[in-house]
N, C-alpha and C. Protein backbone atom coordinates (compact mmCIF):
# COMPACT_ATOMS: atom_id res chain seq x y z
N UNK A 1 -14.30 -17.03 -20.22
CA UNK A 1 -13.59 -16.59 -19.04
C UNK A 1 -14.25 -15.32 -18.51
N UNK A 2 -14.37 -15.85 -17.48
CA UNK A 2 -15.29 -14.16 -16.60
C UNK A 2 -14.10 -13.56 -15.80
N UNK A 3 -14.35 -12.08 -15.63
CA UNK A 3 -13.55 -11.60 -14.97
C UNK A 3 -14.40 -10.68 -13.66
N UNK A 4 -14.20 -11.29 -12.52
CA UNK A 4 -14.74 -10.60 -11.57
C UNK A 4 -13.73 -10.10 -10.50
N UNK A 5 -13.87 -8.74 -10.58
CA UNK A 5 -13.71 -8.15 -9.22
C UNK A 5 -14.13 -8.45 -7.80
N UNK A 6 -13.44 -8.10 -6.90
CA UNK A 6 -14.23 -8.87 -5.97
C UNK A 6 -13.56 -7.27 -4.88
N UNK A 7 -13.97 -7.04 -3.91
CA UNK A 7 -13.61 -5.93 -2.79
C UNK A 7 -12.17 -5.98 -2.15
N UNK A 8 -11.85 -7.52 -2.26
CA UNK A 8 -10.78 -8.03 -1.88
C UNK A 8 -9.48 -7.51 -3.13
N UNK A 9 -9.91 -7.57 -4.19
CA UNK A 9 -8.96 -7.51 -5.01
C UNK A 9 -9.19 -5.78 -5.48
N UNK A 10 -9.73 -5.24 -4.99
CA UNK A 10 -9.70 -3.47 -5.02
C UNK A 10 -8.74 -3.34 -3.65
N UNK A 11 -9.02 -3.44 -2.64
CA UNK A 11 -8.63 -3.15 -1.31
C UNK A 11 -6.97 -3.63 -1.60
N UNK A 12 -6.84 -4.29 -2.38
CA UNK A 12 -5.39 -5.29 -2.33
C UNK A 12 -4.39 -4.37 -3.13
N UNK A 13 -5.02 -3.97 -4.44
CA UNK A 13 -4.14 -3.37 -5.63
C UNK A 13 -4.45 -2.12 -5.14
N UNK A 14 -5.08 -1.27 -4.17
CA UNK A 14 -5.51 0.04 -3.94
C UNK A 14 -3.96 0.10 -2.96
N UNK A 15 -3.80 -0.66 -1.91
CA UNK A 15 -3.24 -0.63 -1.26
C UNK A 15 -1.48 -0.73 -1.90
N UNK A 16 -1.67 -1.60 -2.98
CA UNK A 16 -0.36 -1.71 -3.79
C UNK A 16 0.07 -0.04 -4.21
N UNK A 17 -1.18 0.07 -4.80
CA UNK A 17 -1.00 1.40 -5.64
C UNK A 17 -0.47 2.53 -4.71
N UNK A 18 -0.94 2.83 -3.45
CA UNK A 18 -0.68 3.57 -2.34
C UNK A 18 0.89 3.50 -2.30
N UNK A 19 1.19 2.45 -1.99
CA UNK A 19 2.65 2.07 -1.77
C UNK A 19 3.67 2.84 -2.79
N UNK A 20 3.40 2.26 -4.61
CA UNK A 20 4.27 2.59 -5.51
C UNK A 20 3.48 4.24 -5.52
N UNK A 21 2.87 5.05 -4.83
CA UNK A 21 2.40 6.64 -5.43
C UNK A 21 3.84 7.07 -4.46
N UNK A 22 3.34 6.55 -3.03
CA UNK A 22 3.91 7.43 -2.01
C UNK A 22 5.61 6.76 -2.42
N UNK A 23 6.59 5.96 -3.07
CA UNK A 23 7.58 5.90 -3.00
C UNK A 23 8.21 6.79 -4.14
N UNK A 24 7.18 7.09 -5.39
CA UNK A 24 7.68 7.71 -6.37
C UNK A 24 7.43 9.31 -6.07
N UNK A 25 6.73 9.92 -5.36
CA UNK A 25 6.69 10.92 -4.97
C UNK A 25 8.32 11.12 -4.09
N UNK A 26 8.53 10.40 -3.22
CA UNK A 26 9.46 10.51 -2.59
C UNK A 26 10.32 10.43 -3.26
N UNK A 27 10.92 9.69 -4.12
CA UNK A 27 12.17 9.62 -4.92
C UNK A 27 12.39 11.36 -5.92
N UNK A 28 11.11 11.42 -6.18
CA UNK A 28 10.80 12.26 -6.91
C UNK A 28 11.53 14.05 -6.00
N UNK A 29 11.04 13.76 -5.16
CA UNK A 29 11.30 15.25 -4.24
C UNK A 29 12.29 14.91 -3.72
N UNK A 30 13.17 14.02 -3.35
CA UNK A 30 14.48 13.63 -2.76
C UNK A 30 15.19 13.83 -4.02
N UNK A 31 15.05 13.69 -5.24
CA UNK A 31 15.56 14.60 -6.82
C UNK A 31 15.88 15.37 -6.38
N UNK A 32 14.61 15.92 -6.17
CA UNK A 32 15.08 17.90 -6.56
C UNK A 32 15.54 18.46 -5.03
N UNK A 33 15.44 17.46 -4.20
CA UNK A 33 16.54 17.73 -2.65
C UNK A 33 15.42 18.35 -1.64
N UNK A 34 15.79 17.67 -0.66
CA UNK A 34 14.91 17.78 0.58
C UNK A 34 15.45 18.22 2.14
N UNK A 35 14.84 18.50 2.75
CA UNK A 35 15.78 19.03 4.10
C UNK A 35 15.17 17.75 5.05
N UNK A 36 16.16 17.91 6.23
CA UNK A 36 15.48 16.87 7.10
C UNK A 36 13.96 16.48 7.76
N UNK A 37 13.63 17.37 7.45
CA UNK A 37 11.90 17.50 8.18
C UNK A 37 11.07 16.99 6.48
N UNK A 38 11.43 17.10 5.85
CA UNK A 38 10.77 16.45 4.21
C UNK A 38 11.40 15.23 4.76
N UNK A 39 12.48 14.74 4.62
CA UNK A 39 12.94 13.53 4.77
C UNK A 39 11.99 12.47 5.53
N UNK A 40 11.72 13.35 6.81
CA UNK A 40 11.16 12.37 7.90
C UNK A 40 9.79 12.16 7.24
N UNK A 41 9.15 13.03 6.80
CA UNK A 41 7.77 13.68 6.70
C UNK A 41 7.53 12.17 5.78
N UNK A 42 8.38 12.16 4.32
CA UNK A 42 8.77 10.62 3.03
C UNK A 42 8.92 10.03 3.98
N UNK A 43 9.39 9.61 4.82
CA UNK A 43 10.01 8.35 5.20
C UNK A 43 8.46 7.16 6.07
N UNK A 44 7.61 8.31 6.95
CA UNK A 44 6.50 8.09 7.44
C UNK A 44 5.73 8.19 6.52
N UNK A 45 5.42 8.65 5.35
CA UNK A 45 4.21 8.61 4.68
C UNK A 45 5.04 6.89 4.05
N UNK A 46 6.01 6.53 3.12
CA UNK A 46 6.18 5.46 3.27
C UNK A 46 5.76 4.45 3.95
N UNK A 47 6.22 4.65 5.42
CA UNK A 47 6.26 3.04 6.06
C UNK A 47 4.58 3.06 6.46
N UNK A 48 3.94 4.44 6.47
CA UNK A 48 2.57 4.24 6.65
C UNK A 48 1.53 3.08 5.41
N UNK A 49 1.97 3.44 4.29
CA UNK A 49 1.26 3.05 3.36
C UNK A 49 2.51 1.65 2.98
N UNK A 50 3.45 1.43 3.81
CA UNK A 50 3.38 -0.32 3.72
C UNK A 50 2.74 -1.14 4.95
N UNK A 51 2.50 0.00 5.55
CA UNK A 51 1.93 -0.89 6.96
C UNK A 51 -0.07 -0.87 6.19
N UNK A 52 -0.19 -0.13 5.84
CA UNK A 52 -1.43 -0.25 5.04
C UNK A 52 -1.78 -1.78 4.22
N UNK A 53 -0.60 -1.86 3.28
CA UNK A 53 -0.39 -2.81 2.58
C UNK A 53 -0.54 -3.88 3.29
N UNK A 54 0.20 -4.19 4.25
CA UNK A 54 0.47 -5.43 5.03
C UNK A 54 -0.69 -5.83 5.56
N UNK A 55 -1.45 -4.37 6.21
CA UNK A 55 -2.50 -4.73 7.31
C UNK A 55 -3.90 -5.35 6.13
N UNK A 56 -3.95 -4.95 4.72
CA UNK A 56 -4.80 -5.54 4.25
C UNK A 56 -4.47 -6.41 3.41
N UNK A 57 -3.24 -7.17 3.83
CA UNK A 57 -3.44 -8.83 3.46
C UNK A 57 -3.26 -9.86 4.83
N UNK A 58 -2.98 -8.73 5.74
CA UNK A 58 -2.85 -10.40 6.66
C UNK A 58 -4.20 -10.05 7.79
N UNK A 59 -4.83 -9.02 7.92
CA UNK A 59 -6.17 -9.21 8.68
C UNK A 59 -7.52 -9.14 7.88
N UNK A 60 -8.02 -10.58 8.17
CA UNK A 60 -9.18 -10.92 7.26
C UNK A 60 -10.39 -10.70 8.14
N UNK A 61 -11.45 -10.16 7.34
CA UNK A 61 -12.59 -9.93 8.60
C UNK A 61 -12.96 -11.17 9.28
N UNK A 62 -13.20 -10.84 9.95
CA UNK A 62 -14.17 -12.20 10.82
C UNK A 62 -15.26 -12.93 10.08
N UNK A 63 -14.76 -14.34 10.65
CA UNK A 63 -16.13 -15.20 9.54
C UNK A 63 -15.64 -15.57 8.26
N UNK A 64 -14.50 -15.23 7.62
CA UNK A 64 -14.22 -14.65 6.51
C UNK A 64 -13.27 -16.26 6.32
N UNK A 65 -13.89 -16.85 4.59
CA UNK A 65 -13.56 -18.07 4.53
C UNK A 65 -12.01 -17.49 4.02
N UNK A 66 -10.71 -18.90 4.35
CA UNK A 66 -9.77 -18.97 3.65
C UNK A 66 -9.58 -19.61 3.13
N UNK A 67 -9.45 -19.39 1.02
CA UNK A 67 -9.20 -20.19 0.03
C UNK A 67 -8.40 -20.76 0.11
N UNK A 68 -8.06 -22.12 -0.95
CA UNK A 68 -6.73 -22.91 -0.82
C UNK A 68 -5.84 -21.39 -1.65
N UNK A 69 -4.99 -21.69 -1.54
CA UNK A 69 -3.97 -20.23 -2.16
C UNK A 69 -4.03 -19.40 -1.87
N UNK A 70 -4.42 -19.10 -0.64
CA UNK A 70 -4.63 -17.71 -0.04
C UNK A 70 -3.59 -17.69 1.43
């Protein structure tokens, strides 16, 4: 069994990883209590890094074959 990386599967779990940093940070400082301008500040770094997420699974470069299971 080979195990290959591929750019696709960095870009994918990078983007995962982004997601679970920026929500545990937030939970984390919403702990120890935040004012409304922190609030907003979490709330956009959030939906930024799910819109990250999203944008690198549903736009494939150009040219770019699609597997069965994909």
């Amino acid at each position: 069994m080979s195990l290959e990386i591929t750019q696709r599967d960095l870009t994918e779990w990078g983007s995962a990883g982004l997601v679970f940093v920026s929500g545990a940070m937030t939970g984390h400082y919403a702990a120890a209590g935040m004012d409304a301008t922190q609030w907003l500040g979490a709330a956009i770094a959030v939906l930024g890094s799910v819109a990250v997420a999203v944008a690198v699974r549903v736009w494939r470069p150009k040219g770019a074959a699609v597997k069965a299971g994909d």
